[in-house]
PDB file of N, CA and C in Angstrom:
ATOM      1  N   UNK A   1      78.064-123.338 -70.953  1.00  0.00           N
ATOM      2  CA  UNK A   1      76.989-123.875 -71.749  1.00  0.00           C
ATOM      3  C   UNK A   1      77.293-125.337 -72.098  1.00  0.00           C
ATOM      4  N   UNK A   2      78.408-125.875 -72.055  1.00  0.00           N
ATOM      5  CA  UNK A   2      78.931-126.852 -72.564  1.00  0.00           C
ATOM      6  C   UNK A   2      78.916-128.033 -71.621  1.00  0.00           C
ATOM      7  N   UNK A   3      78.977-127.397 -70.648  1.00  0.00           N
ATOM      8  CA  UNK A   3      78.703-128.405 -69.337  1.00  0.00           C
ATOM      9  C   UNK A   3      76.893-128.915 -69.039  1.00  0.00           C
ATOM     10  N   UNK A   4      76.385-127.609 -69.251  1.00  0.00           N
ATOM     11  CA  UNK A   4      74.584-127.758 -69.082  1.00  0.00           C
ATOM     12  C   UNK A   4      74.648-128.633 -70.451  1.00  0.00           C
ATOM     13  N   UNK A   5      74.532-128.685 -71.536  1.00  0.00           N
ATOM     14  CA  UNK A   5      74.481-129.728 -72.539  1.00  0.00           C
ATOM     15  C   UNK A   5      74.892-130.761 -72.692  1.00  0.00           C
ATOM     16  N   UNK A   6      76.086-130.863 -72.112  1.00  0.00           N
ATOM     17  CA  UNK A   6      76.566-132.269 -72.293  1.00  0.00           C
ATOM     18  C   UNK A   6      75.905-133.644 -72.468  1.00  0.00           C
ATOM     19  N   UNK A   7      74.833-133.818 -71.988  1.00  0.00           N
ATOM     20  CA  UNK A   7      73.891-134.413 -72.381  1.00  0.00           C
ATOM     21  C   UNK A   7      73.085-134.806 -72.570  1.00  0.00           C
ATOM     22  N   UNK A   8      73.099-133.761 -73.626  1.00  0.00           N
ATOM     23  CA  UNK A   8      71.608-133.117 -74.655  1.00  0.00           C
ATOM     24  C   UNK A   8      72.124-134.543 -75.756  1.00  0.00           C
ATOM     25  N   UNK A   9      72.674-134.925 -76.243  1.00  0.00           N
ATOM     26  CA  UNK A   9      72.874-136.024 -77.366  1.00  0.00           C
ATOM     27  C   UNK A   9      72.755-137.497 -77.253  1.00  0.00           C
ATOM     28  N   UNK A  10      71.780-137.384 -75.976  1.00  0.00           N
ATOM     29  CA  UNK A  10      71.708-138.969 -75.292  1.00  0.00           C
ATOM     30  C   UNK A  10      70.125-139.096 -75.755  1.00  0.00           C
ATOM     31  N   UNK A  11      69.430-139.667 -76.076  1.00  0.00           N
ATOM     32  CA  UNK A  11      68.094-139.877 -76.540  1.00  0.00           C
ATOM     33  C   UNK A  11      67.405-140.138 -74.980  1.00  0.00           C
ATOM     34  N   UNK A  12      66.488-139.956 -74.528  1.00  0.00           N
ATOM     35  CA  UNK A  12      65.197-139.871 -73.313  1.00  0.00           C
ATOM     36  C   UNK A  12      64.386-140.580 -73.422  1.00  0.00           C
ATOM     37  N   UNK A  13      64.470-141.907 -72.504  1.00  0.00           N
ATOM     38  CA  UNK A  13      63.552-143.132 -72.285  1.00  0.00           C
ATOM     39  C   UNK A  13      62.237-142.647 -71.602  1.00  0.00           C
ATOM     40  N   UNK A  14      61.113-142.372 -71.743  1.00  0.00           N
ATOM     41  CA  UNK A  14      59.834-141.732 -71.555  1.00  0.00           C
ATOM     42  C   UNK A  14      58.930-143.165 -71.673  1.00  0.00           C
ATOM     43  N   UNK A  15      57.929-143.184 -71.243  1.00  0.00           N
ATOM     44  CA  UNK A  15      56.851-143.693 -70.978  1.00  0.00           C
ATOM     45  C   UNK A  15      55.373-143.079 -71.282  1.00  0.00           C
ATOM     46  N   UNK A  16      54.584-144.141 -72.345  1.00  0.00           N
ATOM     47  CA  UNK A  16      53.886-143.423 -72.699  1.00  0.00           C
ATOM     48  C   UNK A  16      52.835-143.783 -71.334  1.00  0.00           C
ATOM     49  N   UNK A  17      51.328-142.866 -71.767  1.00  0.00           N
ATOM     50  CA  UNK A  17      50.020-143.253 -71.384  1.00  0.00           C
ATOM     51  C   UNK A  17      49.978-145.008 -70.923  1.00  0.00           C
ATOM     52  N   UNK A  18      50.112-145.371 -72.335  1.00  0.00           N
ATOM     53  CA  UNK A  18      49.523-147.069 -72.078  1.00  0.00           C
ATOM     54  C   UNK A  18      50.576-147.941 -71.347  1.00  0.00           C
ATOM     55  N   UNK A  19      51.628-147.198 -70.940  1.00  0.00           N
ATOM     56  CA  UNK A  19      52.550-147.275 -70.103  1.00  0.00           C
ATOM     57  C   UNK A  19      53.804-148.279 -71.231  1.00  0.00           C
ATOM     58  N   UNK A  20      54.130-147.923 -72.406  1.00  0.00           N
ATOM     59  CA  UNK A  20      54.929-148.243 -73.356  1.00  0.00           C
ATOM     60  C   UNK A  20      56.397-147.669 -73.544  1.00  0.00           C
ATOM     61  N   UNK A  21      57.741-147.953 -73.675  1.00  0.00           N
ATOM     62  CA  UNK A  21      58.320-147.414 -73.358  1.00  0.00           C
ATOM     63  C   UNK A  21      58.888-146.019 -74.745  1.00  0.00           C
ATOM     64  N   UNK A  22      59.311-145.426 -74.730  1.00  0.00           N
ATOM     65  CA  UNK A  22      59.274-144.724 -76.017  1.00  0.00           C
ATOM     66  C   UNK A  22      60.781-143.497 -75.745  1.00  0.00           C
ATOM     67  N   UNK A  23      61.458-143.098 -77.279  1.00  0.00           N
ATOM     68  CA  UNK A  23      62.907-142.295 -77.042  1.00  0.00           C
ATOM     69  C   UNK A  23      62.310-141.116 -77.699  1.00  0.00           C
ATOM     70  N   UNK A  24      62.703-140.273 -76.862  1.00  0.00           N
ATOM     71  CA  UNK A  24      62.423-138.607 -77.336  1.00  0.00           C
ATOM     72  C   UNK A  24      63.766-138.318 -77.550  1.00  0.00           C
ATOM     73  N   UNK A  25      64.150-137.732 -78.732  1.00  0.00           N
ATOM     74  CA  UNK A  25      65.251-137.258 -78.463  1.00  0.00           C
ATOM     75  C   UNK A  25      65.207-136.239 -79.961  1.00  0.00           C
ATOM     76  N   UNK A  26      64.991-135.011 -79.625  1.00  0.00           N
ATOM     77  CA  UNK A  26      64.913-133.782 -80.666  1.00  0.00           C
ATOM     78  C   UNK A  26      63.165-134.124 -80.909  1.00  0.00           C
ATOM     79  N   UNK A  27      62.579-134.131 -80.251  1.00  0.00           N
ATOM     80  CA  UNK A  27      61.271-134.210 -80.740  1.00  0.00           C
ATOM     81  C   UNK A  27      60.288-133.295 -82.104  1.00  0.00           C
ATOM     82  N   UNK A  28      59.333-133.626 -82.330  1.00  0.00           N
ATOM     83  CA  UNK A  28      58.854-133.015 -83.602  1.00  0.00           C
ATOM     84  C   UNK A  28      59.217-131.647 -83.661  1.00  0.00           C
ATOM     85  N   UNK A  29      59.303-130.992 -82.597  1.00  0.00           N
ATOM     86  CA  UNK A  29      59.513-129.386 -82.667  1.00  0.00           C
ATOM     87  C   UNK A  29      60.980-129.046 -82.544  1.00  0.00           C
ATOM     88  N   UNK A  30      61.738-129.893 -81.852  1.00  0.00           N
ATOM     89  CA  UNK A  30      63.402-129.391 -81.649  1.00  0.00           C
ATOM     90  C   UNK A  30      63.870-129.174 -82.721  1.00  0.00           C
ATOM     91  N   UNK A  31      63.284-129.385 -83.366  1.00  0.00           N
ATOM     92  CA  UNK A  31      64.191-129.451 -85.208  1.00  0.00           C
ATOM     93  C   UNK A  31      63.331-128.803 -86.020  1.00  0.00           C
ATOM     94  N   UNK A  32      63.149-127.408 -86.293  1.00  0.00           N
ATOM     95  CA  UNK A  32      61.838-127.324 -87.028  1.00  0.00           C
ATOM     96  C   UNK A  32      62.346-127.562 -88.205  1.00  0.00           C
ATOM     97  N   UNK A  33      63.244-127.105 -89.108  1.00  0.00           N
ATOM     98  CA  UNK A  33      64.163-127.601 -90.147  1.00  0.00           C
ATOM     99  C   UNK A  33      63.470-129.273 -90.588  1.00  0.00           C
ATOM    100  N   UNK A  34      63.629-130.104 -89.833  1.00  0.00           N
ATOM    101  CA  UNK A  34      63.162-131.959 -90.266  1.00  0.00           C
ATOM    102  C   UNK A  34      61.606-131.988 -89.632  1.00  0.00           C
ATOM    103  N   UNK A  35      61.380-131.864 -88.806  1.00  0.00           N
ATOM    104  CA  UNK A  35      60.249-131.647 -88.152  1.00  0.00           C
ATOM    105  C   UNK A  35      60.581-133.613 -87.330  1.00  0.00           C
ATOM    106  N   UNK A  36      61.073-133.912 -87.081  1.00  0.00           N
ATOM    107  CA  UNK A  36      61.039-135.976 -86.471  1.00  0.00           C
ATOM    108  C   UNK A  36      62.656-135.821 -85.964  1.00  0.00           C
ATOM    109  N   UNK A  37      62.530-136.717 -84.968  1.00  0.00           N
ATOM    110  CA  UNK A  37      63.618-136.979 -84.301  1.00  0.00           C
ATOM    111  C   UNK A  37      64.785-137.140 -84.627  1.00  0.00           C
ATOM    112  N   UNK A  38      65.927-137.469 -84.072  1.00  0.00           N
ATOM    113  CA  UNK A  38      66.858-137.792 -84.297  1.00  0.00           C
ATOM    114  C   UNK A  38      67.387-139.215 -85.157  1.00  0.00           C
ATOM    115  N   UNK A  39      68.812-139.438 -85.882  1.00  0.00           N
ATOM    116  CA  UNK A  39      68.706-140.505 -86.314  1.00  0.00           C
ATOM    117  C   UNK A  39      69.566-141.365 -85.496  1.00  0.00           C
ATOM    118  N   UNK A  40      69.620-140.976 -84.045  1.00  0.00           N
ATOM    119  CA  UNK A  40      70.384-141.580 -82.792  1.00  0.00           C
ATOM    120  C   UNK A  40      69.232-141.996 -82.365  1.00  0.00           C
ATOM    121  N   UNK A  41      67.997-141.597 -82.349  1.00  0.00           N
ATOM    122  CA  UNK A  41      66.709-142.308 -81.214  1.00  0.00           C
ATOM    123  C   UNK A  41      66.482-143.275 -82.677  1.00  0.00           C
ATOM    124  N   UNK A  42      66.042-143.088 -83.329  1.00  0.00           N
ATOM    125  CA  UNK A  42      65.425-144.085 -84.771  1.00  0.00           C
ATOM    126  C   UNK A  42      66.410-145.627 -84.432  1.00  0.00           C
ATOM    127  N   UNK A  43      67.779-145.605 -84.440  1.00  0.00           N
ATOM    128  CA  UNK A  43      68.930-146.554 -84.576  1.00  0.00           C
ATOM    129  C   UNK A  43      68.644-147.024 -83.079  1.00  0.00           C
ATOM    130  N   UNK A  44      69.053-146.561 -82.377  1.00  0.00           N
ATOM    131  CA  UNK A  44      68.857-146.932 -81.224  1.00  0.00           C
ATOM    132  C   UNK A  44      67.678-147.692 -81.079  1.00  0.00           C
ATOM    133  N   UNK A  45      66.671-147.170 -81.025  1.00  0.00           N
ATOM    134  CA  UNK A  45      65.009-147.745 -80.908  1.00  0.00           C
ATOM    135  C   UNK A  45      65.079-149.422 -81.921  1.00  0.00           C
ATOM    136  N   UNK A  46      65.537-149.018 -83.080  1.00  0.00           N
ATOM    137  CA  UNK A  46      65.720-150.100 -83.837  1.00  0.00           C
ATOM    138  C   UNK A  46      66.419-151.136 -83.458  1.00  0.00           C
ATOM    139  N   UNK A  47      67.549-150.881 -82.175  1.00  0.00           N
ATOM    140  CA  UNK A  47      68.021-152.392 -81.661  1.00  0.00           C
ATOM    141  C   UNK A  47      67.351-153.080 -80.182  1.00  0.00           C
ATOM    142  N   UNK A  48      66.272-152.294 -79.908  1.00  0.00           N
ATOM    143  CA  UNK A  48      65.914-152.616 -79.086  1.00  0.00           C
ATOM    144  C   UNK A  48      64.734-153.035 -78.812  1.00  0.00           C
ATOM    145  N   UNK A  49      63.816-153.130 -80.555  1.00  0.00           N
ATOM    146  CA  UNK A  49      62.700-153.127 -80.409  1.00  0.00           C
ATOM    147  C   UNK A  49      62.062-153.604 -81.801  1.00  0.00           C
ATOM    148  N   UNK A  50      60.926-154.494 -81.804  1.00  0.00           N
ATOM    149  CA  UNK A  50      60.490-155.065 -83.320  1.00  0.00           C
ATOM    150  C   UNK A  50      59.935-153.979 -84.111  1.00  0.00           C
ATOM    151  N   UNK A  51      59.419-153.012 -83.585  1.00  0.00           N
ATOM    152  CA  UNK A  51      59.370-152.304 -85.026  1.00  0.00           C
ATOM    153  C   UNK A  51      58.898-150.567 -84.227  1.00  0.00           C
ATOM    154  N   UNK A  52      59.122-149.573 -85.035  1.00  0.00           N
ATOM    155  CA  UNK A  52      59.360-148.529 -84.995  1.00  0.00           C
ATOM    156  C   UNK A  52      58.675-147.201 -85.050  1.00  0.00           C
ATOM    157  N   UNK A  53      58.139-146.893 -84.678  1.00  0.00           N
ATOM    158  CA  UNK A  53      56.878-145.555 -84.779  1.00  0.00           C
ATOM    159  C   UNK A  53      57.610-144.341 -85.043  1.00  0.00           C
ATOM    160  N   UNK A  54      57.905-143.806 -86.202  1.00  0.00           N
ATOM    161  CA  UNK A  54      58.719-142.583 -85.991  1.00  0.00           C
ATOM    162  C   UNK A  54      57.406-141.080 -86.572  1.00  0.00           C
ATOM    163  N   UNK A  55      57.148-139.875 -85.596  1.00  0.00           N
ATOM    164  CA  UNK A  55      56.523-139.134 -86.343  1.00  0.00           C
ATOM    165  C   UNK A  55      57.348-137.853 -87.100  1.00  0.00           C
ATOM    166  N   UNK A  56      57.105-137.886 -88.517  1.00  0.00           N
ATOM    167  CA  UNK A  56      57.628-136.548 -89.029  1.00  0.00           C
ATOM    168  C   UNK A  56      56.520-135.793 -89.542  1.00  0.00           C
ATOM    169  N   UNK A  57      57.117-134.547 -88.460  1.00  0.00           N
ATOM    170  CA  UNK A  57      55.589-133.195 -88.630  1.00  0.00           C
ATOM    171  C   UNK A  57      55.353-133.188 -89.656  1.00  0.00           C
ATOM    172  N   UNK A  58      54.254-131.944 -89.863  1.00  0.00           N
ATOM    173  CA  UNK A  58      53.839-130.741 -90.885  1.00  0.00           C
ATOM    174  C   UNK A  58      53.666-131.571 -91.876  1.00  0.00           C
ATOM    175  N   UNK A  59      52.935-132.867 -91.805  1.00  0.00           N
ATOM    176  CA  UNK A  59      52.442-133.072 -93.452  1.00  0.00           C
ATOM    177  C   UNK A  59      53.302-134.051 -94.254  1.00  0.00           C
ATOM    178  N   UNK A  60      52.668-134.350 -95.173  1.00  0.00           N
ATOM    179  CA  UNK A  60      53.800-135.401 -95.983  1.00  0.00           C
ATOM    180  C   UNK A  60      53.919-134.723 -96.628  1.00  0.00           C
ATOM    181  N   UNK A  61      53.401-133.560 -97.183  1.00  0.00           N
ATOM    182  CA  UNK A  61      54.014-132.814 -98.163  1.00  0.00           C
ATOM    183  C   UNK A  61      55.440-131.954 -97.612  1.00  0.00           C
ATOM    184  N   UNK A  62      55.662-131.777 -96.618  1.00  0.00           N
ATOM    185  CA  UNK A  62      57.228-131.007 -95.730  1.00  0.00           C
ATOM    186  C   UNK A  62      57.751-132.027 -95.465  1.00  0.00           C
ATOM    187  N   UNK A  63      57.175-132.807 -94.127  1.00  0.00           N
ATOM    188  CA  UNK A  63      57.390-133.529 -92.614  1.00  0.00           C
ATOM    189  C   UNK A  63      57.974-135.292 -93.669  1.00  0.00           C
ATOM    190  N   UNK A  64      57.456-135.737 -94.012  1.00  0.00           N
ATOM    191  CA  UNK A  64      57.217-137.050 -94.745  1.00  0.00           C
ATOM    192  C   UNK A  64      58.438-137.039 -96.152  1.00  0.00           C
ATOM    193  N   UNK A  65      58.443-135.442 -96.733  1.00  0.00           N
ATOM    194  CA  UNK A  65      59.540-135.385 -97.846  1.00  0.00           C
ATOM    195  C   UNK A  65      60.845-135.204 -96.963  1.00  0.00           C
ATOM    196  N   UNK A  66      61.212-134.538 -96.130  1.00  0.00           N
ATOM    197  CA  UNK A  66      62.230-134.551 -95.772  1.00  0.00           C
ATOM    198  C   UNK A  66      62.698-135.602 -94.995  1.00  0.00           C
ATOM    199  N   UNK A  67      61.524-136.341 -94.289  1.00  0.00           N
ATOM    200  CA  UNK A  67      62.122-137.490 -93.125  1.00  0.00           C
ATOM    201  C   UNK A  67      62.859-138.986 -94.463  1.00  0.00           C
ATOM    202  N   UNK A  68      61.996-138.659 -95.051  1.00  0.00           N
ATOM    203  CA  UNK A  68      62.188-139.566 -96.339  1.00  0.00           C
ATOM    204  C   UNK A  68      63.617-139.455 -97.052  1.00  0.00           C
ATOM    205  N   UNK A  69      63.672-138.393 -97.922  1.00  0.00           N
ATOM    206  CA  UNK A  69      64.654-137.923 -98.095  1.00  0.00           C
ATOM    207  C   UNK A  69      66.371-137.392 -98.071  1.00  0.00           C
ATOM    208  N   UNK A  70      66.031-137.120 -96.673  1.00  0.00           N
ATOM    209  CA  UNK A  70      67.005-136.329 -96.314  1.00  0.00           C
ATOM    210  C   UNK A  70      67.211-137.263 -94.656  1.00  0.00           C
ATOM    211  N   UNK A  71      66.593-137.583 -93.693  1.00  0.00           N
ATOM    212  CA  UNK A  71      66.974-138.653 -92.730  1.00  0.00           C
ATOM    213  C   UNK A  71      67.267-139.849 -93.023  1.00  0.00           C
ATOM    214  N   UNK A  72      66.314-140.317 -94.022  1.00  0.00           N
ATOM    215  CA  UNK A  72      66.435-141.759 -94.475  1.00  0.00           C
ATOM    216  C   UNK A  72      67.406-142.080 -95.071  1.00  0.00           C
ATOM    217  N   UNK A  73      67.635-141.438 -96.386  1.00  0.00           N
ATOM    218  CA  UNK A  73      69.090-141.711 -97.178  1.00  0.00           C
ATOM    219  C   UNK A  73      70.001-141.548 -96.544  1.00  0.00           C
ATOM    220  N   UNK A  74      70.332-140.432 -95.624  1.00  0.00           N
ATOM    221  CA  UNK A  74      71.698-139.968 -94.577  1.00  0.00           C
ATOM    222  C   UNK A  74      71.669-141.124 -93.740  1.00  0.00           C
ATOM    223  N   UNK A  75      71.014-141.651 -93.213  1.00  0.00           N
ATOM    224  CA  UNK A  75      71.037-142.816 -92.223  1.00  0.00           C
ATOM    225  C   UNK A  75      70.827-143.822 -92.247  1.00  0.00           C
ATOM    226  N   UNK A  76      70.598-144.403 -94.652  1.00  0.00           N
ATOM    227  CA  UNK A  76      70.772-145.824 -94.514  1.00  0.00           C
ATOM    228  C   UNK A  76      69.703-146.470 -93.558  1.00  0.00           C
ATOM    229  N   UNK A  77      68.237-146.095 -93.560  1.00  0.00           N
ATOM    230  CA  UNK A  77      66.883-146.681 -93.111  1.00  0.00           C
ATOM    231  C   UNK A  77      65.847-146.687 -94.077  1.00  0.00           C
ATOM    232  N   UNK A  78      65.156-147.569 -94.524  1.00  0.00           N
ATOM    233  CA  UNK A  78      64.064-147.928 -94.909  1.00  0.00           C
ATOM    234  C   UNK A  78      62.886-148.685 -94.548  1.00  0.00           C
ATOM    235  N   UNK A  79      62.242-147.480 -94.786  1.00  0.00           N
ATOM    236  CA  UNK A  79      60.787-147.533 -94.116  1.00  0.00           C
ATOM    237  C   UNK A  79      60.138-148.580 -94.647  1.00  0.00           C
ATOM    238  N   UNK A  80      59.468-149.510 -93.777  1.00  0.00           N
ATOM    239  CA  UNK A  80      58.714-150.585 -94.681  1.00  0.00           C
ATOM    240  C   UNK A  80      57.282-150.059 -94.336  1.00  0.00           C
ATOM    241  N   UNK A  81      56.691-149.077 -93.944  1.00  0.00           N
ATOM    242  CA  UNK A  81      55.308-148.841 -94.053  1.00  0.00           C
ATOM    243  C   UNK A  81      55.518-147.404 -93.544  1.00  0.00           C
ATOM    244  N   UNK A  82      54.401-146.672 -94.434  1.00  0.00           N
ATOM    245  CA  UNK A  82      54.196-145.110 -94.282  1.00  0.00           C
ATOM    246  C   UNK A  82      52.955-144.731 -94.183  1.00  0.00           C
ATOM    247  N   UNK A  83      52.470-144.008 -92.762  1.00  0.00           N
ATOM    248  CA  UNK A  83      51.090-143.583 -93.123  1.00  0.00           C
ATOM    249  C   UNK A  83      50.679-142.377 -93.048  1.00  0.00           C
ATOM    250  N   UNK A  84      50.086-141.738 -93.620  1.00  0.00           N
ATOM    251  CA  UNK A  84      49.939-140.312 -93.635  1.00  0.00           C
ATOM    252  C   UNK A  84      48.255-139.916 -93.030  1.00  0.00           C
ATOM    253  N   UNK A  85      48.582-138.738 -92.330  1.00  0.00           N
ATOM    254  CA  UNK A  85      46.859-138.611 -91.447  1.00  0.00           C
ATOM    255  C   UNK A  85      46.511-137.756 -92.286  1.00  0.00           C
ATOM    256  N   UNK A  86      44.951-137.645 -92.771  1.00  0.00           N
ATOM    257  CA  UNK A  86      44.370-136.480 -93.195  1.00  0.00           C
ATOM    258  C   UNK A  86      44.866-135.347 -93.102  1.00  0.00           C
ATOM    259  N   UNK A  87      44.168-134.090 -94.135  1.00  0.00           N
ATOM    260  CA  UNK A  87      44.509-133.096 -93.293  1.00  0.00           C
ATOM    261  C   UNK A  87      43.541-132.170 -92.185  1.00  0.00           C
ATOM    262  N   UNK A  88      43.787-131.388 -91.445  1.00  0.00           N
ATOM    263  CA  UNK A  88      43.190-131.158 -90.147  1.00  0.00           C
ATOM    264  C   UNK A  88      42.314-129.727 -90.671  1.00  0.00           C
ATOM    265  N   UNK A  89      40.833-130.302 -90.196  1.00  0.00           N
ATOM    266  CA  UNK A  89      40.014-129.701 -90.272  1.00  0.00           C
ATOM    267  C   UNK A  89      39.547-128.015 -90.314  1.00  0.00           C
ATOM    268  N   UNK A  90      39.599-126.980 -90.642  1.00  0.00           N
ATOM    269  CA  UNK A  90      39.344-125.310 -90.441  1.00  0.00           C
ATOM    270  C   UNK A  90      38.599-125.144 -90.344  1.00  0.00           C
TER     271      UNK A  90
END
């Protein structure tokens, strides 16, 4: 198992649609616990790029308290803008 993983801890240079370059690495679902990526793609992304799109799931009331919280303080990042989407229609 240790060999198939080995590297699983490298963040994934992907390409979006508009053909932009972008790091997956633990994406919104790999973590249901944080619901947002890693704080190896965030750092990383941050030296390579003017500014930063990070999504944290399930809401600002879960997704937004914990990315805040609990990623941000552990990893010494501050967010200079936060936006939160509605919530989704039933």
């Amino acid at each position: 198992m240790t060999v198939l993983l080995k590297d699983a801890m490298q963040p994934n240079l992907v390409q979006t649609l508009e053909n932009n370059p972008a790091f997956v690495h633990g994406g919104p679902f790999a973590n249901i616990a944080h619901g947002c990526n890693s704080v190896i793609a965030t750092t990383t992304a941050l030296k390579l790029a003017d500014y930063v799109v990070t999504e944290a799931a399930f809401g600002a009331d879960l997704g937004a308290e914990k990315f805040l919280n609990i990623k941000c303080r552990k990893a010494g990042l501050s967010p200079s803008a936060v936006v939160s989407s509605p919530p989704c229609a039933r």
